[in-house]
Structures are given as structure tokens and as C-alpha cells.
PDB file of N, CA and C in Angstrom:
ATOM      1  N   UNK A   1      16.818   8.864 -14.242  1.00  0.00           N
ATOM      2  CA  UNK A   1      15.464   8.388 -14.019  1.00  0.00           C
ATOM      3  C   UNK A   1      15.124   7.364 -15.090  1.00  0.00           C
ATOM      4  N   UNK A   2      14.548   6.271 -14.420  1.00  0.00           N
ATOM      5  CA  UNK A   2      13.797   5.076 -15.502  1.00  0.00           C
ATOM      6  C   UNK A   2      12.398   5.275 -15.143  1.00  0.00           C
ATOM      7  N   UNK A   3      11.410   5.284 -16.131  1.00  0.00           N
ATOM      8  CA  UNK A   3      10.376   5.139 -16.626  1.00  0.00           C
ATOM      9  C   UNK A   3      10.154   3.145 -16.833  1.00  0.00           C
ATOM     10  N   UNK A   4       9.786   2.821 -16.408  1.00  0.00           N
ATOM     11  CA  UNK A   4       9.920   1.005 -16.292  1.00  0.00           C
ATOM     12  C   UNK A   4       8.240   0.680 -16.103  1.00  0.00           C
ATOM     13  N   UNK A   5       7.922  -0.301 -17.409  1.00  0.00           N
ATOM     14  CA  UNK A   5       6.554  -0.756 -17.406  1.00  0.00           C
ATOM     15  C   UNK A   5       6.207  -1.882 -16.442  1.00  0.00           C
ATOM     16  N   UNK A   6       7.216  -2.405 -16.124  1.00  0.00           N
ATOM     17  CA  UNK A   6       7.207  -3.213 -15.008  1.00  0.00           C
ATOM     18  C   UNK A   6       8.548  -3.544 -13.804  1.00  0.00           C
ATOM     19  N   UNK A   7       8.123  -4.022 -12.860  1.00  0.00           N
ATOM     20  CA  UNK A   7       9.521  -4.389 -11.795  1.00  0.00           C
ATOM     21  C   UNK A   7       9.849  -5.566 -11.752  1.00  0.00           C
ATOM     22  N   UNK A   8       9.629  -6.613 -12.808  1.00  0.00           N
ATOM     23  CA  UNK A   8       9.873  -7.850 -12.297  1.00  0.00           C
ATOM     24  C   UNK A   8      11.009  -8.232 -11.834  1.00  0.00           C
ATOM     25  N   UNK A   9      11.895  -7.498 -12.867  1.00  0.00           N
ATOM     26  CA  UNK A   9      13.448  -7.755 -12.744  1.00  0.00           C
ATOM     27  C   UNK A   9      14.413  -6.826 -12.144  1.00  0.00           C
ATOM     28  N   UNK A  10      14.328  -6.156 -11.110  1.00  0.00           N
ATOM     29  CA  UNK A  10      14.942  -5.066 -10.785  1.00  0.00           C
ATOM     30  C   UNK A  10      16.309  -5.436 -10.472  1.00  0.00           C
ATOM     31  N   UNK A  11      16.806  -6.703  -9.605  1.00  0.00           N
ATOM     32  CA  UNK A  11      17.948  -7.306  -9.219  1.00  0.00           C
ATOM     33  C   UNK A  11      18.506  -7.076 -10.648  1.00  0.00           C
ATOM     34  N   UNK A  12      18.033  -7.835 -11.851  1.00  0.00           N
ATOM     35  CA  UNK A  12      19.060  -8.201 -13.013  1.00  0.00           C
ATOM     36  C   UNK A  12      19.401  -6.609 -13.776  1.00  0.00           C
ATOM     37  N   UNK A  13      18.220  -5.816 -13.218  1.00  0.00           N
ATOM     38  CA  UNK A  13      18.833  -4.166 -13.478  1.00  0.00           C
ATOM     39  C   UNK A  13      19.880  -3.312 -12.538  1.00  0.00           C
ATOM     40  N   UNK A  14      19.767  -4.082 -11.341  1.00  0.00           N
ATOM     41  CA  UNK A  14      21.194  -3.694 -10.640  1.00  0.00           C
ATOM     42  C   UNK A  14      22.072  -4.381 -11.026  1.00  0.00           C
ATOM     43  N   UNK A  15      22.043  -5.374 -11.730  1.00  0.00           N
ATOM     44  CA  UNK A  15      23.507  -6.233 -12.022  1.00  0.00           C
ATOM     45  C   UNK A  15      24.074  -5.833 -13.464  1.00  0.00           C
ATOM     46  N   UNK A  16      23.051  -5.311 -14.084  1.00  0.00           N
ATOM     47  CA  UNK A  16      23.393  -4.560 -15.325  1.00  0.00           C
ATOM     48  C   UNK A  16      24.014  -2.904 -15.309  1.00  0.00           C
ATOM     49  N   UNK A  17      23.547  -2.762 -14.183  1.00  0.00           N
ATOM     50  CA  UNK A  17      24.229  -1.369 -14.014  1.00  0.00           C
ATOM     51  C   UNK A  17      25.719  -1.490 -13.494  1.00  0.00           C
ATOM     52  N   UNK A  18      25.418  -2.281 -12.529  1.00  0.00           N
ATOM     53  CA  UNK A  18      26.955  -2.627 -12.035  1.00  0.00           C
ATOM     54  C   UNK A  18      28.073  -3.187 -12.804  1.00  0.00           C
ATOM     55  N   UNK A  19      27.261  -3.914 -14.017  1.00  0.00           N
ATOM     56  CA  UNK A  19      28.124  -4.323 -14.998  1.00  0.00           C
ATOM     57  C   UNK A  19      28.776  -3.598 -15.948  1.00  0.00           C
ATOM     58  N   UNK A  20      28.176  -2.543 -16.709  1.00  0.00           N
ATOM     59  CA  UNK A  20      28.097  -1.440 -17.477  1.00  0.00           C
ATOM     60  C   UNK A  20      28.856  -0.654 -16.712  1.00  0.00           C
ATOM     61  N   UNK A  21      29.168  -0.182 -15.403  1.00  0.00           N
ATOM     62  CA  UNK A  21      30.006   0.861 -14.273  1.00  0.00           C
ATOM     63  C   UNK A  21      31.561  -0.054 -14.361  1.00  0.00           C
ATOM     64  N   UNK A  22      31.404  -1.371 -14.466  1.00  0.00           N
ATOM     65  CA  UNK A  22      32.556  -2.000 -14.715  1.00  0.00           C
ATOM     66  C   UNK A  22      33.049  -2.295 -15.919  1.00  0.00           C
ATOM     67  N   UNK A  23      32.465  -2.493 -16.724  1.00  0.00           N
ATOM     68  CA  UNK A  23      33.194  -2.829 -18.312  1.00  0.00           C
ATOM     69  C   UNK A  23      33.600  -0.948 -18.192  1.00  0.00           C
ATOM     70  N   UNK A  24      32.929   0.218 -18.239  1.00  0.00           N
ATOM     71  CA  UNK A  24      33.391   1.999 -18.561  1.00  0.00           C
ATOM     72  C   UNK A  24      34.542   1.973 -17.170  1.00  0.00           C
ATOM     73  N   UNK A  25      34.781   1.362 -16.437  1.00  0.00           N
ATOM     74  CA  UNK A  25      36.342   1.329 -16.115  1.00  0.00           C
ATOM     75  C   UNK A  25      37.353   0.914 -16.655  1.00  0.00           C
ATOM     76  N   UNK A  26      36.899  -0.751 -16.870  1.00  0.00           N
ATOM     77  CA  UNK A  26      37.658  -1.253 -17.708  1.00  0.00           C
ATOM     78  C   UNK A  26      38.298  -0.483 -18.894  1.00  0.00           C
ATOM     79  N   UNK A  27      37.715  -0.185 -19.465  1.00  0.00           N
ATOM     80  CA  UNK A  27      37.830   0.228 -20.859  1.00  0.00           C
ATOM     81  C   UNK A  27      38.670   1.991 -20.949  1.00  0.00           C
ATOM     82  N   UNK A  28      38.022   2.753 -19.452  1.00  0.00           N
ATOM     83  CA  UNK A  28      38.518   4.101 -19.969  1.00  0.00           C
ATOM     84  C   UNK A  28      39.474   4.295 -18.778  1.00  0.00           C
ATOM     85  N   UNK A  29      39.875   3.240 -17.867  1.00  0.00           N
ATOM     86  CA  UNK A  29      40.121   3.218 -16.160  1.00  0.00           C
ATOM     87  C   UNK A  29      39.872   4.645 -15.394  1.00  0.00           C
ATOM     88  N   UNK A  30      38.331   4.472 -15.694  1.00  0.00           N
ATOM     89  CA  UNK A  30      37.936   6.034 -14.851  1.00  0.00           C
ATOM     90  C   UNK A  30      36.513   5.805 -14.771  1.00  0.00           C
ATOM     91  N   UNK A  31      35.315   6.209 -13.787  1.00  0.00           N
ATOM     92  CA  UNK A  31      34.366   5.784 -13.953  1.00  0.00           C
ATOM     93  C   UNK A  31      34.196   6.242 -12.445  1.00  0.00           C
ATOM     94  N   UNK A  32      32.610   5.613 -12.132  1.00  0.00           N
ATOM     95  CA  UNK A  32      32.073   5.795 -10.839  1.00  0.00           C
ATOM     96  C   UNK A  32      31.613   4.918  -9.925  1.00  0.00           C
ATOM     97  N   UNK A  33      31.473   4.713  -8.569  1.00  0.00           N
ATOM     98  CA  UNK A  33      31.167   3.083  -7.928  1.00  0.00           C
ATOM     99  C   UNK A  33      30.206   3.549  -8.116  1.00  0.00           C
ATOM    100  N   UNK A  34      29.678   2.466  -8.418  1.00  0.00           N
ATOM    101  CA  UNK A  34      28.141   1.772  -7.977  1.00  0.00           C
ATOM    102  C   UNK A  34      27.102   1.995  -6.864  1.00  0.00           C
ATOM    103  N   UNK A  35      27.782   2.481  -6.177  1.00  0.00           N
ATOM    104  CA  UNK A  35      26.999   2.889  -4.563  1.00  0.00           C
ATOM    105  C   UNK A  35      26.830   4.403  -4.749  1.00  0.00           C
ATOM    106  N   UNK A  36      27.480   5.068  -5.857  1.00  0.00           N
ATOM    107  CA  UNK A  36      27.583   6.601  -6.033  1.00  0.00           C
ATOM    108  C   UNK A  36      26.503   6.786  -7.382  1.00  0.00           C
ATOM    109  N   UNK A  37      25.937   5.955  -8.103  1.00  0.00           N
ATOM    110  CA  UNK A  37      25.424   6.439  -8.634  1.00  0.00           C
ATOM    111  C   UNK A  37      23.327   6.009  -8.197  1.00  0.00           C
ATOM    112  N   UNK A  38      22.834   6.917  -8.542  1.00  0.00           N
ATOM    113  CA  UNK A  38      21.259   6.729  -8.027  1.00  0.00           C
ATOM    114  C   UNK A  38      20.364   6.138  -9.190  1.00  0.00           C
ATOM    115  N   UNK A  39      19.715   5.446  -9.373  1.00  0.00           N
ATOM    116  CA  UNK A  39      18.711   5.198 -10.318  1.00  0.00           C
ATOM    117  C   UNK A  39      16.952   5.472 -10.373  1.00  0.00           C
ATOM    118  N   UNK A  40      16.041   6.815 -10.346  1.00  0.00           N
ATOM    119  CA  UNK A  40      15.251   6.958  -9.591  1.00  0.00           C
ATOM    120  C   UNK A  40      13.902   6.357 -10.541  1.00  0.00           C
ATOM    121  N   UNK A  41      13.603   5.148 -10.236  1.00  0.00           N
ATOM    122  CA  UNK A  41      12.289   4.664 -11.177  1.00  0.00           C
ATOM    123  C   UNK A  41      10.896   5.477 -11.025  1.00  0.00           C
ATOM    124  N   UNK A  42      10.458   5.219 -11.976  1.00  0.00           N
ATOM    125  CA  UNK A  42       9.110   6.105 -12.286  1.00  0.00           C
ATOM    126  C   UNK A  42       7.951   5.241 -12.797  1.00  0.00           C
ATOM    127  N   UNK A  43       6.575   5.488 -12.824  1.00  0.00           N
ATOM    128  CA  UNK A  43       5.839   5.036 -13.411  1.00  0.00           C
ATOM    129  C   UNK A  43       5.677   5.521 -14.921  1.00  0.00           C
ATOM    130  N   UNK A  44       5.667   5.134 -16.044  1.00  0.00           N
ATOM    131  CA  UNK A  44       5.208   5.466 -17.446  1.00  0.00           C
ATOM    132  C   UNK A  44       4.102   6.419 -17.720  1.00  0.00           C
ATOM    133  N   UNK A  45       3.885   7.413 -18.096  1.00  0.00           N
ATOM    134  CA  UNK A  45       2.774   8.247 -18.432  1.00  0.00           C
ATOM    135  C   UNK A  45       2.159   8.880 -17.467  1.00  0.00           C
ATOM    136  N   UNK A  46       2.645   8.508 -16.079  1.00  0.00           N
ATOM    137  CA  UNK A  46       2.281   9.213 -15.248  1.00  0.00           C
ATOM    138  C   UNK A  46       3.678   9.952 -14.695  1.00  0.00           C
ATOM    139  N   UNK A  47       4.246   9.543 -14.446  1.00  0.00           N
ATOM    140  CA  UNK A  47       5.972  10.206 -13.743  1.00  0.00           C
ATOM    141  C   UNK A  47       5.958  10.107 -12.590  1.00  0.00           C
ATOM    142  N   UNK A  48       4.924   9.124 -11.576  1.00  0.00           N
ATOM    143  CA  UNK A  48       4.966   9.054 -10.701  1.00  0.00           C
ATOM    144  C   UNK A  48       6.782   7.945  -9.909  1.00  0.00           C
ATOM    145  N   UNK A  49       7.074   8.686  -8.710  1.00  0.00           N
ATOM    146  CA  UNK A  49       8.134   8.107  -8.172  1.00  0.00           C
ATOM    147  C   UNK A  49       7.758   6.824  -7.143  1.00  0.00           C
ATOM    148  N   UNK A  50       8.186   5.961  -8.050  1.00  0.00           N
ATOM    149  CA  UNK A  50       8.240   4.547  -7.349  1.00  0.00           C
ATOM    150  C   UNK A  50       9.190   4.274  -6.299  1.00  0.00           C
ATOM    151  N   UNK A  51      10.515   4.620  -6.505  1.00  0.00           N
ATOM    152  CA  UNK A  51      11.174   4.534  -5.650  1.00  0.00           C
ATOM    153  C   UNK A  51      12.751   4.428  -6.170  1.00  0.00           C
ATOM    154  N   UNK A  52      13.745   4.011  -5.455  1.00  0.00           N
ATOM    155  CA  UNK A  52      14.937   4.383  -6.851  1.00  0.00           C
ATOM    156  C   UNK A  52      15.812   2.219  -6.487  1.00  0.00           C
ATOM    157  N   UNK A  53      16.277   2.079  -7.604  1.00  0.00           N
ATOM    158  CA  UNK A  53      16.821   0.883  -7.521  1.00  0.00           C
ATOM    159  C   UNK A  53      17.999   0.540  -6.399  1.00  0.00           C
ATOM    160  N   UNK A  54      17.722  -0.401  -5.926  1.00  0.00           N
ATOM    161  CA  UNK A  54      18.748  -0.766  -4.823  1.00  0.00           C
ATOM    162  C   UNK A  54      20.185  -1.294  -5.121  1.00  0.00           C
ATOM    163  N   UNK A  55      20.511  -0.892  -4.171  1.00  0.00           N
ATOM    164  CA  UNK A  55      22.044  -0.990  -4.374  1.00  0.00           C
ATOM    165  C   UNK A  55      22.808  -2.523  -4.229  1.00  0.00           C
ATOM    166  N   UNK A  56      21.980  -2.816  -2.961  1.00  0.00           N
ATOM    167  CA  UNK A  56      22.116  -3.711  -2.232  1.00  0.00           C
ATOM    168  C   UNK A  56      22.423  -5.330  -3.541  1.00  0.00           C
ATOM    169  N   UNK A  57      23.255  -6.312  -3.014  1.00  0.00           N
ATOM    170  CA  UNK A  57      23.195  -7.772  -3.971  1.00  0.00           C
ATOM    171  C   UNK A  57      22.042  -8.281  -3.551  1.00  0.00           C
ATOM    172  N   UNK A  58      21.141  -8.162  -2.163  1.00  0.00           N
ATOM    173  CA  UNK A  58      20.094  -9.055  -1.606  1.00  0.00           C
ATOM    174  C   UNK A  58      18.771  -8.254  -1.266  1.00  0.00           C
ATOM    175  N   UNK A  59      17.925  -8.390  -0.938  1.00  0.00           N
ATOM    176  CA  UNK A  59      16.546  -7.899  -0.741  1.00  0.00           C
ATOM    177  C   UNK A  59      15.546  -8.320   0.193  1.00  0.00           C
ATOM    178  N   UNK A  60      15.678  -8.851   1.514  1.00  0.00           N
ATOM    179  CA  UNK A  60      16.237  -7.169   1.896  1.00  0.00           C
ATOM    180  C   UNK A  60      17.494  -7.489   2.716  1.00  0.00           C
ATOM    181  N   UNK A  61      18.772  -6.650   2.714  1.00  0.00           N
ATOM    182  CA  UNK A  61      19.548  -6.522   2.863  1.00  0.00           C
ATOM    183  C   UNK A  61      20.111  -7.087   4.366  1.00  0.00           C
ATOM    184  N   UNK A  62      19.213  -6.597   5.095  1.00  0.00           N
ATOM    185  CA  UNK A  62      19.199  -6.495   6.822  1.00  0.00           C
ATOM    186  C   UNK A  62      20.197  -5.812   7.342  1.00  0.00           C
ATOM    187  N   UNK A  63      19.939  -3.991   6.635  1.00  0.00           N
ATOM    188  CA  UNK A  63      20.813  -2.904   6.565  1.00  0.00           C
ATOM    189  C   UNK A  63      19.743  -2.065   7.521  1.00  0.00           C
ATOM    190  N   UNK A  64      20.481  -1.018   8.144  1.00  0.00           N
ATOM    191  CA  UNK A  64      19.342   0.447   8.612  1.00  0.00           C
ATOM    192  C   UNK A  64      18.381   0.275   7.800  1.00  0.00           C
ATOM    193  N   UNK A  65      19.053   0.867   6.479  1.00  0.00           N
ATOM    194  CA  UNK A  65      17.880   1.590   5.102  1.00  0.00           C
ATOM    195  C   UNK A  65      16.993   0.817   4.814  1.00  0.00           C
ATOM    196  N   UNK A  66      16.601  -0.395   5.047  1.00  0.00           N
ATOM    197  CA  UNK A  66      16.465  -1.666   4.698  1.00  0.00           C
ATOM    198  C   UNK A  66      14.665  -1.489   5.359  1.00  0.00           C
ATOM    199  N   UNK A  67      15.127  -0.856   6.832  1.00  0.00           N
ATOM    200  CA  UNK A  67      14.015  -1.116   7.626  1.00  0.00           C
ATOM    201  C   UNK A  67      12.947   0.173   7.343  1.00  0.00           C
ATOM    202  N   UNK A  68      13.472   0.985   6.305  1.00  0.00           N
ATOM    203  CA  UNK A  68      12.537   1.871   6.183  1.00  0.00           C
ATOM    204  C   UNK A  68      11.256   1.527   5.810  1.00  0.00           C
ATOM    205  N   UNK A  69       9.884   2.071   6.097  1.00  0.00           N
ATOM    206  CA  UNK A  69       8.321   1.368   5.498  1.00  0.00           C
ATOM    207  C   UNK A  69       8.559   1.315   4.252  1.00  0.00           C
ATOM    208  N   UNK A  70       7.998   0.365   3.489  1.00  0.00           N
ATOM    209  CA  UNK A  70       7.982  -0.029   1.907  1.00  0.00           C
ATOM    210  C   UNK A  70       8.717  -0.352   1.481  1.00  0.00           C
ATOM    211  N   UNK A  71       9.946  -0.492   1.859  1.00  0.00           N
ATOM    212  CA  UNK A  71      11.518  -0.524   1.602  1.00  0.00           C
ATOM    213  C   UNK A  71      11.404  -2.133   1.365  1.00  0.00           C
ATOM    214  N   UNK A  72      11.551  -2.398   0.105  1.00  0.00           N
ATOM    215  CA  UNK A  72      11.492  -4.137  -0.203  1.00  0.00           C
ATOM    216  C   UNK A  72      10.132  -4.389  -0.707  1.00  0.00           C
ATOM    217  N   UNK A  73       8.876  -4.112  -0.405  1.00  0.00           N
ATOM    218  CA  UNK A  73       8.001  -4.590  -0.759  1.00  0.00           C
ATOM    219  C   UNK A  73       8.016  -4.911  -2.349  1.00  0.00           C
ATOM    220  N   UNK A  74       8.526  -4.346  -3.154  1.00  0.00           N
ATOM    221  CA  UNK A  74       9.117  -4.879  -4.280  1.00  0.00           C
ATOM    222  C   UNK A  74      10.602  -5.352  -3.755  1.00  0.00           C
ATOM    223  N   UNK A  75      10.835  -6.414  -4.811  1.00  0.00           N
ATOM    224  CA  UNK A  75      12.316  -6.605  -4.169  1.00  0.00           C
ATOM    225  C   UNK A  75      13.247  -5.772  -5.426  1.00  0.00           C
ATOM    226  N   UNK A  76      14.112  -5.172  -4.559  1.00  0.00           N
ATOM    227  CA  UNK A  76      15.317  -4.274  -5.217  1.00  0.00           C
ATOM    228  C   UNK A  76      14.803  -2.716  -5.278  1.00  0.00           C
ATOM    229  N   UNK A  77      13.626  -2.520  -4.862  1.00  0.00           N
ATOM    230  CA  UNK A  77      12.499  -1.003  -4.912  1.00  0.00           C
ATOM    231  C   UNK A  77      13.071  -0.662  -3.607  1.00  0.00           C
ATOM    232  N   UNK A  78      13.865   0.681  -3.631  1.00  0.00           N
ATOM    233  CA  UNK A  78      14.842   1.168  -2.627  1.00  0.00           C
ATOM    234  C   UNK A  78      13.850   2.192  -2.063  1.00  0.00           C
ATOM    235  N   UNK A  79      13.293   2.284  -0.533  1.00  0.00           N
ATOM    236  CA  UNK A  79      13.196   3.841  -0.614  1.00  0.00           C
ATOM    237  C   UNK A  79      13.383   4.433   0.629  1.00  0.00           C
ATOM    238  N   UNK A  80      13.335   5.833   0.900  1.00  0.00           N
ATOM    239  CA  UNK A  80      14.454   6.823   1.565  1.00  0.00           C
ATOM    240  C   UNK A  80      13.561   6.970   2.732  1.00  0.00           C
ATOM    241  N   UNK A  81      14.064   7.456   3.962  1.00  0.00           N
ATOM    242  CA  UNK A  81      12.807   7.814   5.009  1.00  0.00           C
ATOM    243  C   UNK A  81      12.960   9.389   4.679  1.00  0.00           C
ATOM    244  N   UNK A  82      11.715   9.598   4.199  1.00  0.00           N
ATOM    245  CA  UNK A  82      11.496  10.964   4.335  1.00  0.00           C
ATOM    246  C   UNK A  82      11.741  11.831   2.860  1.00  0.00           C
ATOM    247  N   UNK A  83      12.182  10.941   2.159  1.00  0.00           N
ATOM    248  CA  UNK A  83      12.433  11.360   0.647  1.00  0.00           C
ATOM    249  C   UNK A  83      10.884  11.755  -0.253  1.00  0.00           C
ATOM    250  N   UNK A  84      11.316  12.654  -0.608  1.00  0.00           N
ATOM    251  CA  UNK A  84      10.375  13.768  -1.777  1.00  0.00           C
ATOM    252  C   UNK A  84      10.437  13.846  -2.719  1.00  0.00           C
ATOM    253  N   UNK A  85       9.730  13.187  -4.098  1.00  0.00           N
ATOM    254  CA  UNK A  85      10.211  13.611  -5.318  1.00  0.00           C
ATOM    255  C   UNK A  85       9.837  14.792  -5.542  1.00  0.00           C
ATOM    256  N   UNK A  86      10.503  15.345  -6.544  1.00  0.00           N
ATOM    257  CA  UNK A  86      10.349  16.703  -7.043  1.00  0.00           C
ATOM    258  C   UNK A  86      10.397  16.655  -8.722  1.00  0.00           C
ATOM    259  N   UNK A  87       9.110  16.547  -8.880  1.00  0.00           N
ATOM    260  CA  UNK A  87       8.823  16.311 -10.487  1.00  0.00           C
ATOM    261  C   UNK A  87       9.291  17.346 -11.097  1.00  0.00           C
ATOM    262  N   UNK A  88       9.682  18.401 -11.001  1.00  0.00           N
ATOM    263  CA  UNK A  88       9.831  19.439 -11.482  1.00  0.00           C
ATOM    264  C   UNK A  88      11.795  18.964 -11.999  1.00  0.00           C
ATOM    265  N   UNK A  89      12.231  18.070 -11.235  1.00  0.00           N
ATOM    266  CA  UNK A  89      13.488  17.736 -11.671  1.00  0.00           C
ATOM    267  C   UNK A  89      13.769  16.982 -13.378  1.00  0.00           C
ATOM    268  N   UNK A  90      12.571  17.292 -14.001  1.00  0.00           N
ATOM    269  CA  UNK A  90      12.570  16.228 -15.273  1.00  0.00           C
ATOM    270  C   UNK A  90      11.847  17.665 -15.857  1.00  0.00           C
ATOM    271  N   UNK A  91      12.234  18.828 -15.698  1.00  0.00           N
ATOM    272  CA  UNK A  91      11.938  19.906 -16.955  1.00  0.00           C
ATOM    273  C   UNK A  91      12.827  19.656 -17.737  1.00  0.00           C
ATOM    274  N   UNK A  92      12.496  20.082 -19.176  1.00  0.00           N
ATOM    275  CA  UNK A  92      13.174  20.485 -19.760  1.00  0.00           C
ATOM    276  C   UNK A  92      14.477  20.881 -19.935  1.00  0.00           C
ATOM    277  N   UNK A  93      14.459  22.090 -19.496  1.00  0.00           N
ATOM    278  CA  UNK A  93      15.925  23.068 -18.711  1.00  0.00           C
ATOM    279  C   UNK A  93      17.084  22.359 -17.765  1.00  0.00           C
ATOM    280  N   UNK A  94      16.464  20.921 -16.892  1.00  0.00           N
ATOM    281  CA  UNK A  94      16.969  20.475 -15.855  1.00  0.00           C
ATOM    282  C   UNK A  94      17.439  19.016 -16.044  1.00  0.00           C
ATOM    283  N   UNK A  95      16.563  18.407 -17.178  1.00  0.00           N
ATOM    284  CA  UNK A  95      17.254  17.069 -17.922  1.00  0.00           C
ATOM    285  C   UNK A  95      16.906  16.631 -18.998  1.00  0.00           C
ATOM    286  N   UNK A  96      17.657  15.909 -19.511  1.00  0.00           N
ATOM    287  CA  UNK A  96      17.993  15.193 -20.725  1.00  0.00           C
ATOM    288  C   UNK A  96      17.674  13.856 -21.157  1.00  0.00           C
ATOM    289  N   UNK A  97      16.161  13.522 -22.169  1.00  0.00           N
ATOM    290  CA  UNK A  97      15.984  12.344 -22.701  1.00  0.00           C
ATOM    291  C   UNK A  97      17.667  11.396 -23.431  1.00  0.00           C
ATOM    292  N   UNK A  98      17.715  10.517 -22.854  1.00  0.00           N
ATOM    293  CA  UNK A  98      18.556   9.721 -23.595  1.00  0.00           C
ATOM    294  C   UNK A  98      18.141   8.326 -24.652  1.00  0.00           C
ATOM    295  N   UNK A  99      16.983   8.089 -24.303  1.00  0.00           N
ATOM    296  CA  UNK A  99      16.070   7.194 -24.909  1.00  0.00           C
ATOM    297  C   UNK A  99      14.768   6.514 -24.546  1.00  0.00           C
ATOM    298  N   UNK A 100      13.960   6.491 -25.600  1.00  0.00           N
ATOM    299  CA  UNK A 100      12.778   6.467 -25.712  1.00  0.00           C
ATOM    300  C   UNK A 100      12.127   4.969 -26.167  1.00  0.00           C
ATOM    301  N   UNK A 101      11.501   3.797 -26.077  1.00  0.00           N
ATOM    302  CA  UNK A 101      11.561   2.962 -26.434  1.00  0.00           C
ATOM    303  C   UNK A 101      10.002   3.332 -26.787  1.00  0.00           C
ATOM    304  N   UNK A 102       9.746   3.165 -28.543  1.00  0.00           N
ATOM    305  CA  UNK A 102       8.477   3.541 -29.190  1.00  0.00           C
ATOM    306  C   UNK A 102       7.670   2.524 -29.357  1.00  0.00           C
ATOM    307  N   UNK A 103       6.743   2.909 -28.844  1.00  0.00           N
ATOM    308  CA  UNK A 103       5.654   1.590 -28.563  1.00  0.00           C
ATOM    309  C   UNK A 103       5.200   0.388 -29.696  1.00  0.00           C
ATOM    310  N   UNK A 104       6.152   1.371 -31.056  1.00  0.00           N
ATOM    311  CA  UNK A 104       5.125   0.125 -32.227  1.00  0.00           C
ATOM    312  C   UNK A 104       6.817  -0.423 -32.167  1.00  0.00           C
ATOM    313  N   UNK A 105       7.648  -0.332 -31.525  1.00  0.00           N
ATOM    314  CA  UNK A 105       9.211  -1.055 -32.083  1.00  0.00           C
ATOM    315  C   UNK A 105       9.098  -2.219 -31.621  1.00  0.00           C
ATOM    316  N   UNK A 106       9.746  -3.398 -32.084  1.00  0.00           N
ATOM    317  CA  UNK A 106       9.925  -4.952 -31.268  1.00  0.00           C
ATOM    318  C   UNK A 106      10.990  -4.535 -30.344  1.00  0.00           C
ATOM    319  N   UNK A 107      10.336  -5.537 -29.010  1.00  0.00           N
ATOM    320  CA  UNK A 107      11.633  -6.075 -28.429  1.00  0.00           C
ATOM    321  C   UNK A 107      13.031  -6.431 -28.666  1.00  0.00           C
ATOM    322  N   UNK A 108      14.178  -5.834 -27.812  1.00  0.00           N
ATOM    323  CA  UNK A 108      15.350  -6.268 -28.323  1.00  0.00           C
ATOM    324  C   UNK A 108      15.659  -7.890 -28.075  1.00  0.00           C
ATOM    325  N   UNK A 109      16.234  -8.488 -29.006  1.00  0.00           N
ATOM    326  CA  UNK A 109      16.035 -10.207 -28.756  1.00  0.00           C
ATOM    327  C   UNK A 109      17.608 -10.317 -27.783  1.00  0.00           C
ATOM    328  N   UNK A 110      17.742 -11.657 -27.124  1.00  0.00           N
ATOM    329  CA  UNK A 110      18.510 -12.136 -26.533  1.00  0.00           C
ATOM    330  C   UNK A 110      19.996 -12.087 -27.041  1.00  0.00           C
ATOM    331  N   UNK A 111      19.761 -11.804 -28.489  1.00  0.00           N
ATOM    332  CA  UNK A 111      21.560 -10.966 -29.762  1.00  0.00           C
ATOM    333  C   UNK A 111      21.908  -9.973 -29.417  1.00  0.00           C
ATOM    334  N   UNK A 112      20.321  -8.550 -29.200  1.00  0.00           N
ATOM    335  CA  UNK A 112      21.041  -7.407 -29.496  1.00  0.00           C
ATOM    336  C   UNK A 112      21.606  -6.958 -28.177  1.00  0.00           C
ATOM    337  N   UNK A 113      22.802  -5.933 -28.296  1.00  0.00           N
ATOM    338  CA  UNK A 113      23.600  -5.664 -27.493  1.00  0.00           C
ATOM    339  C   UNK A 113      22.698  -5.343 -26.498  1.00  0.00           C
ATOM    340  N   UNK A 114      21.888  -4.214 -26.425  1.00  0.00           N
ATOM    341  CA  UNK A 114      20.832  -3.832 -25.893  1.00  0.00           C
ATOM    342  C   UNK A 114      20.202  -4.863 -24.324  1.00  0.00           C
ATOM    343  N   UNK A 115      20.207  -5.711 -25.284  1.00  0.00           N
ATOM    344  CA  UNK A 115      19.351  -6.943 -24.046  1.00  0.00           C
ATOM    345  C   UNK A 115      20.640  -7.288 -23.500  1.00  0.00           C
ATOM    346  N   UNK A 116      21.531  -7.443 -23.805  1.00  0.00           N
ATOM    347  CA  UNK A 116      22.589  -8.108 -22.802  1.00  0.00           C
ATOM    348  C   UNK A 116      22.917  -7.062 -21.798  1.00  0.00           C
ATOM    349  N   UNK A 117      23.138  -6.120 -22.007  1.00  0.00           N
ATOM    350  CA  UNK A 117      23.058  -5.214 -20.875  1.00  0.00           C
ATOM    351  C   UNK A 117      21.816  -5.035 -19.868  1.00  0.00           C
ATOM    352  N   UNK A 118      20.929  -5.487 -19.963  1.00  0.00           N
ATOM    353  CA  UNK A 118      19.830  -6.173 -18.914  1.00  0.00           C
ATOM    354  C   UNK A 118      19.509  -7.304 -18.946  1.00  0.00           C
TER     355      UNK A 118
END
């Protein structure tokens, strides 16, 4: 799950994921496609489910999934017919913070590793 203050860039966050799924092959030749893994975005401070990042290179695709309602209205904002979040999937017991970006920290600049991976 991403927590994301905004969607402007969702494409260059699928291309960063896809990139990152390919350099951890490269490197360990073991890893997972891209179509197998889910990304489910959220709103900030609320945890509300926006929808999860698309898989797709284009927006909208002119796939089935494609034609679901809302499906695109952001471009790269994926969503399911009939899909339910279940907030309760972000207890404690059930998952794991990996990072936190603290509101008084600067931006990572266009050097740090950080930003090149988005």
C-alpha cells in the first residue's frame, strides 16, 4: 500500500516499479513480474482506497478491465469491478511500515538514489 499526496505521476510510478522488479532480477536472477505484483494507493491521513496502480504502459488501455466505471479517470488509477477495501488489512498484526516520509524532511533532489527510482 502507498499513501500518495498526490497522482500526478502515476505512469512514472509504474515505470519505477517495473524498473526496480527488473534491476532485483538482474542482480539476484529471481524476482517477480510486474503483472504479479499489486500496488494499492491510499489517501494520506485518511486511509481511504483510491484505487491500486495500473499495470497497463497506456491509459486507458482498451482492455476488459479498462472499461470498468472510474477505471482511468485518473490516468494509471486502476480499479476492480466490485472490489472492497478492507482497512482492517493495514493492522498492525497484518502489515508492516517500510517507510515514512516526515513532514519537516526536504525533498529527495534529482542525485538522491531515492528520486531516481521515481
Amino acid at each position: 500500500a502507498l499513501w500518495l499526496t498526490h497522482l500526478r505521476d502515476l505512469n512514472g510510478l509504474r515505470r519505477a516499479k517495473d524498473r526496480a522488479l527488473r534491476d532485483l532480477h538482474g542482480k539476484y536472477e529471481a524476482g517477480v513480474a510486474s503483472h504479479q505484483v499489486d500496488v494499492f494507493v491510499l489517501e494520506p491521513g485518511t486511509d481511504r482506497y483510491l484505487g491500486r496502480l495500473c499495470r497497463f504502459n497506456r491509459c486507458p488501455k482498451e482492455k476488459r478491465e479498462c472499461l470498468v466505471a472510474g477505471c482511468g479517470a485518473t490516468a494509471f488509477l486502476q480499479q476492480h469491478e466490485g472490489f472492497r477495501w478492507w482497512p482492517e488489512s493495514l493492522a498492525p498484526d497484518r502489515a508492516t511500515g517500510r517507510f515514512q516520509r516526515a513532514a519537516d524532511l526536504p525533498l529527495p533532489t534529482a542525485t538522491d538514489e531515492t528520486a531516481r527510482l521515481v
